[in-house]
N, C-alpha and C. Protein backbone atom coordinates (compact mmCIF):
# COMPACT_ATOMS: atom_id res chain seq x y z
N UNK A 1 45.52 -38.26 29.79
CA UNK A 1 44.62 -37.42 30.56
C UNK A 1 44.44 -36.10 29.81
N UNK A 2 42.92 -35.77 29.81
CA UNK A 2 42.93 -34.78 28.95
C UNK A 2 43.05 -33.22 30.03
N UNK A 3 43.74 -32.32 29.56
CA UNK A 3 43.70 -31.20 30.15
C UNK A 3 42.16 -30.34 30.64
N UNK A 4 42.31 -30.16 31.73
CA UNK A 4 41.04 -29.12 32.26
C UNK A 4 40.95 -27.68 31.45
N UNK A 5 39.30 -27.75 31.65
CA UNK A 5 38.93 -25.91 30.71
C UNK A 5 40.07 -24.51 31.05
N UNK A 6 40.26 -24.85 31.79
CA UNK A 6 41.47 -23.77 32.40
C UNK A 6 42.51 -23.92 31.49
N UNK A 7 42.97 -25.25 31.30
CA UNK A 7 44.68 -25.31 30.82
C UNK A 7 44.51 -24.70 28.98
N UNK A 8 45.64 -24.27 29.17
CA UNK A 8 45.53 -23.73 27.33
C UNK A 8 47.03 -23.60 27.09
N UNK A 9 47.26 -24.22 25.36
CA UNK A 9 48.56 -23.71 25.40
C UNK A 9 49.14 -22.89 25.00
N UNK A 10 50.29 -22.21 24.86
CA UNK A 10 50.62 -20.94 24.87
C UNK A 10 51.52 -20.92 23.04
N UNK A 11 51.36 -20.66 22.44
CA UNK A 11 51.84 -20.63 21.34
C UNK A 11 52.92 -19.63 21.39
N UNK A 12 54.04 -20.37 20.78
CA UNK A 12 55.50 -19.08 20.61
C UNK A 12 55.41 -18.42 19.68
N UNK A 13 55.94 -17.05 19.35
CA UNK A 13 55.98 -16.32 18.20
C UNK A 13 57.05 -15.71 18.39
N UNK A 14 57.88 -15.73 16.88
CA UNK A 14 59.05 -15.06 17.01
C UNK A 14 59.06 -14.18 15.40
N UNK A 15 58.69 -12.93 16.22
CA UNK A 15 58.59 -11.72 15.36
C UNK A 15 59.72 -10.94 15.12
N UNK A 16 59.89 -10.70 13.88
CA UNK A 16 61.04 -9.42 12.93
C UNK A 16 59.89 -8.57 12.27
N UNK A 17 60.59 -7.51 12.82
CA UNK A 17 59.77 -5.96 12.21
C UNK A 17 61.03 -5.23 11.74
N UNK A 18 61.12 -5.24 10.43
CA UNK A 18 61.82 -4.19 9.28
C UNK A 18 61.46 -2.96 9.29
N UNK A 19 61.37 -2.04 9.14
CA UNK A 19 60.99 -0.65 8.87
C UNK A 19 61.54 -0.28 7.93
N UNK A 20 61.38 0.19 6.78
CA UNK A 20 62.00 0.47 5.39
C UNK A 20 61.17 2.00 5.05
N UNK A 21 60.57 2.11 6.35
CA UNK A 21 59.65 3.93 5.49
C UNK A 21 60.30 4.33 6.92
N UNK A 22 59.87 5.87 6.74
CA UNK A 22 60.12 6.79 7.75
C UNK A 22 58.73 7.34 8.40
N UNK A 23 57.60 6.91 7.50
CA UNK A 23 56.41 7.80 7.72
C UNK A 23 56.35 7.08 9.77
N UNK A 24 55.89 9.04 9.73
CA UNK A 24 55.68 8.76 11.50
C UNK A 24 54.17 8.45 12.05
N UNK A 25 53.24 7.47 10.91
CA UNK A 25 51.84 7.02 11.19
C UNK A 25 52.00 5.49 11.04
N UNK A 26 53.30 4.42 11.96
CA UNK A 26 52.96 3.68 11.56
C UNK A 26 52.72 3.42 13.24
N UNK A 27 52.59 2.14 13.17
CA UNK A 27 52.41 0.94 14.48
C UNK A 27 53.41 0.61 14.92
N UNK A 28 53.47 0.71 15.87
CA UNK A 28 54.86 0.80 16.66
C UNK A 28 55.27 -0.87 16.73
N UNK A 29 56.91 -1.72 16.93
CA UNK A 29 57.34 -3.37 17.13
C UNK A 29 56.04 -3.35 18.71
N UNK A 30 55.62 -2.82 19.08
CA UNK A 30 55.20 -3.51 20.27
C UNK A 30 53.70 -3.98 19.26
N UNK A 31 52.83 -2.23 19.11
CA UNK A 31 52.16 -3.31 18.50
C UNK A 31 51.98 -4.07 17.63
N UNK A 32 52.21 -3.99 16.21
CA UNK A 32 52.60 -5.44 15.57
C UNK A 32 52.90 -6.89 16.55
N UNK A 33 53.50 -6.69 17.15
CA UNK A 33 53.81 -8.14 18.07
C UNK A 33 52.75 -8.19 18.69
N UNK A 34 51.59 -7.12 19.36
CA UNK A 34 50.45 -7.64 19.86
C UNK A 34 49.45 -8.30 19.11
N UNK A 35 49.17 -7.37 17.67
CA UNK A 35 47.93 -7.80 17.19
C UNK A 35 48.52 -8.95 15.82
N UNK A 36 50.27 -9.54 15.98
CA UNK A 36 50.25 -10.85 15.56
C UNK A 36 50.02 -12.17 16.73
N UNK A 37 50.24 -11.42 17.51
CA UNK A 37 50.10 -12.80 19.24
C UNK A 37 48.51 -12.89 19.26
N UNK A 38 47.96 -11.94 18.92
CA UNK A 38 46.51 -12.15 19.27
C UNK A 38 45.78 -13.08 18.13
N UNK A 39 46.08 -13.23 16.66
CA UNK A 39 46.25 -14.00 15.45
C UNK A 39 46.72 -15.39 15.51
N UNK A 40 47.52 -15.34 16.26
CA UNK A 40 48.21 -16.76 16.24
C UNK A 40 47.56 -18.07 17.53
N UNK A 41 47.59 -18.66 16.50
CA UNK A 41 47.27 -20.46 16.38
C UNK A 41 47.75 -21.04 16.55
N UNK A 42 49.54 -21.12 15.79
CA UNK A 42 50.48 -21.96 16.32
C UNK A 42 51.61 -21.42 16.74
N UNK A 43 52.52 -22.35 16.23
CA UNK A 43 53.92 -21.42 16.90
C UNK A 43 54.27 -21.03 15.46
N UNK A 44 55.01 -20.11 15.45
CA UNK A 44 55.35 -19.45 13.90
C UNK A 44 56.32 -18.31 14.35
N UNK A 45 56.88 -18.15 13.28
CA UNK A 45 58.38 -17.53 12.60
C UNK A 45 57.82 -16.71 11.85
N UNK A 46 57.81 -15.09 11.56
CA UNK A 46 57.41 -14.08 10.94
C UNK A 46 58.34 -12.77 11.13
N UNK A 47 58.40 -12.94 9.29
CA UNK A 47 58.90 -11.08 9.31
C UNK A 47 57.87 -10.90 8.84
N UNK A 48 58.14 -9.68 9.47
CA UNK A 48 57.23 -7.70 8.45
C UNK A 48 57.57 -6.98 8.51
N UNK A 49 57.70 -6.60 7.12
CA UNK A 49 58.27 -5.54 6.75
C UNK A 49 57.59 -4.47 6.05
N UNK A 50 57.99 -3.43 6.98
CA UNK A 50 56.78 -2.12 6.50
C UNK A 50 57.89 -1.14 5.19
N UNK A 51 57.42 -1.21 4.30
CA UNK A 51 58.32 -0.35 3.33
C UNK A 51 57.73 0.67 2.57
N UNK A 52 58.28 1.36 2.01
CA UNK A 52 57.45 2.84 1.09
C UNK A 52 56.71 2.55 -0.17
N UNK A 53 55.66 2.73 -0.46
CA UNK A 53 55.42 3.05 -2.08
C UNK A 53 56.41 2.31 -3.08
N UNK A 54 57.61 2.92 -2.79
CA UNK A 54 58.14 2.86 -3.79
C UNK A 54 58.33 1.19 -4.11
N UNK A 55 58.69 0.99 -2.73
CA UNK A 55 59.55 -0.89 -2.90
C UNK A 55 58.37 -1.73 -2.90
N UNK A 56 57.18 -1.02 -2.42
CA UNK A 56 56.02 -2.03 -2.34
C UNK A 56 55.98 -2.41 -4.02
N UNK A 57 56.01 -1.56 -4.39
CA UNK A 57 55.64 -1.88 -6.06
C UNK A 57 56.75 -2.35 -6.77
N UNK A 58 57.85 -2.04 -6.45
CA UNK A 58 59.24 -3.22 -6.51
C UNK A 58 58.42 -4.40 -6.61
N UNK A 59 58.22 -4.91 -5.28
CA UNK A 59 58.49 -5.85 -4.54
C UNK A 59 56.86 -6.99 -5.45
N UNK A 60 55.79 -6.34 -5.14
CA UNK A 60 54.77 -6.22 -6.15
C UNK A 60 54.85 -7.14 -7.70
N UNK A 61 55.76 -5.86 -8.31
CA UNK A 61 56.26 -6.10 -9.59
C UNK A 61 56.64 -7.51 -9.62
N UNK A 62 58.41 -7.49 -9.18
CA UNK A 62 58.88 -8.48 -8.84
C UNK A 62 58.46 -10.32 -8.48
N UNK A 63 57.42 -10.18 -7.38
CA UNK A 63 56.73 -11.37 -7.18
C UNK A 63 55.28 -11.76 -7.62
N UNK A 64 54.84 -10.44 -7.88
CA UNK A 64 53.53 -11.55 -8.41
C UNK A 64 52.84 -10.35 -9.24
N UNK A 65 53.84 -10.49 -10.23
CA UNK A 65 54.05 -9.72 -11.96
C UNK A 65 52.56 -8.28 -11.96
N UNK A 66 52.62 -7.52 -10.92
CA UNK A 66 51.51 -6.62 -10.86
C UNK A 66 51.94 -5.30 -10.67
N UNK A 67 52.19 -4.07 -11.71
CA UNK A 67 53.10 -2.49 -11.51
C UNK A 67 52.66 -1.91 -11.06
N UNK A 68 51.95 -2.11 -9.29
CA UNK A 68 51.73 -1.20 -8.60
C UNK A 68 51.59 -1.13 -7.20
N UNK A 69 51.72 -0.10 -6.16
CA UNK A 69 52.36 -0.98 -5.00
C UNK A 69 51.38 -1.25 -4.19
N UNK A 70 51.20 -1.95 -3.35
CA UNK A 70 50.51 -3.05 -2.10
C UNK A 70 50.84 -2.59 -1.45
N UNK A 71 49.49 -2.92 -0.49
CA UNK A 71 50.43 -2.82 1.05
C UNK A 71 50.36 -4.60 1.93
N UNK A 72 49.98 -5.76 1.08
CA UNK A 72 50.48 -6.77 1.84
C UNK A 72 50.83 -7.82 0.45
N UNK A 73 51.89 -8.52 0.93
CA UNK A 73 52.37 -9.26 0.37
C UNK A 73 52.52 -11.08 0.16
């Protein structure tokens, strides 16, 4: 039996928010967890991690051989 226009299913999300900067302009764990719930399709497992300049370009460097920093990964 197929479900009525009403029924919908609810997709789980299980969010980790890192903070690795101090700057006081970011997005607060609530919203990140809103505007990834509002994104999501299925059920999914997610970190994010917000970090400085500095590690972005670490991190950058490191994975996908480029010396300068990002802001997504």
């Amino acid at each position: 039996m197929r479900p009525g226009p009403r029924a919908r299913r609810t997709h789980r999300l299980a969010l980790t928010v890192q903070f690795a900067s101090r700057s006081s302009r970011l997005p607060s764990p609530w919203q990140l967890r809103r505007w990834a719930r509002a994104a999501l399709t299925q059920d999914a497992a997610v970190t994010l991690r917000i970090v400085s300049q500095t590690e972005g370009r670490r991190l950058n460097r490191k994975f996908r051989g480029k010396d300068y920093p990002t802001n997504v990964l």
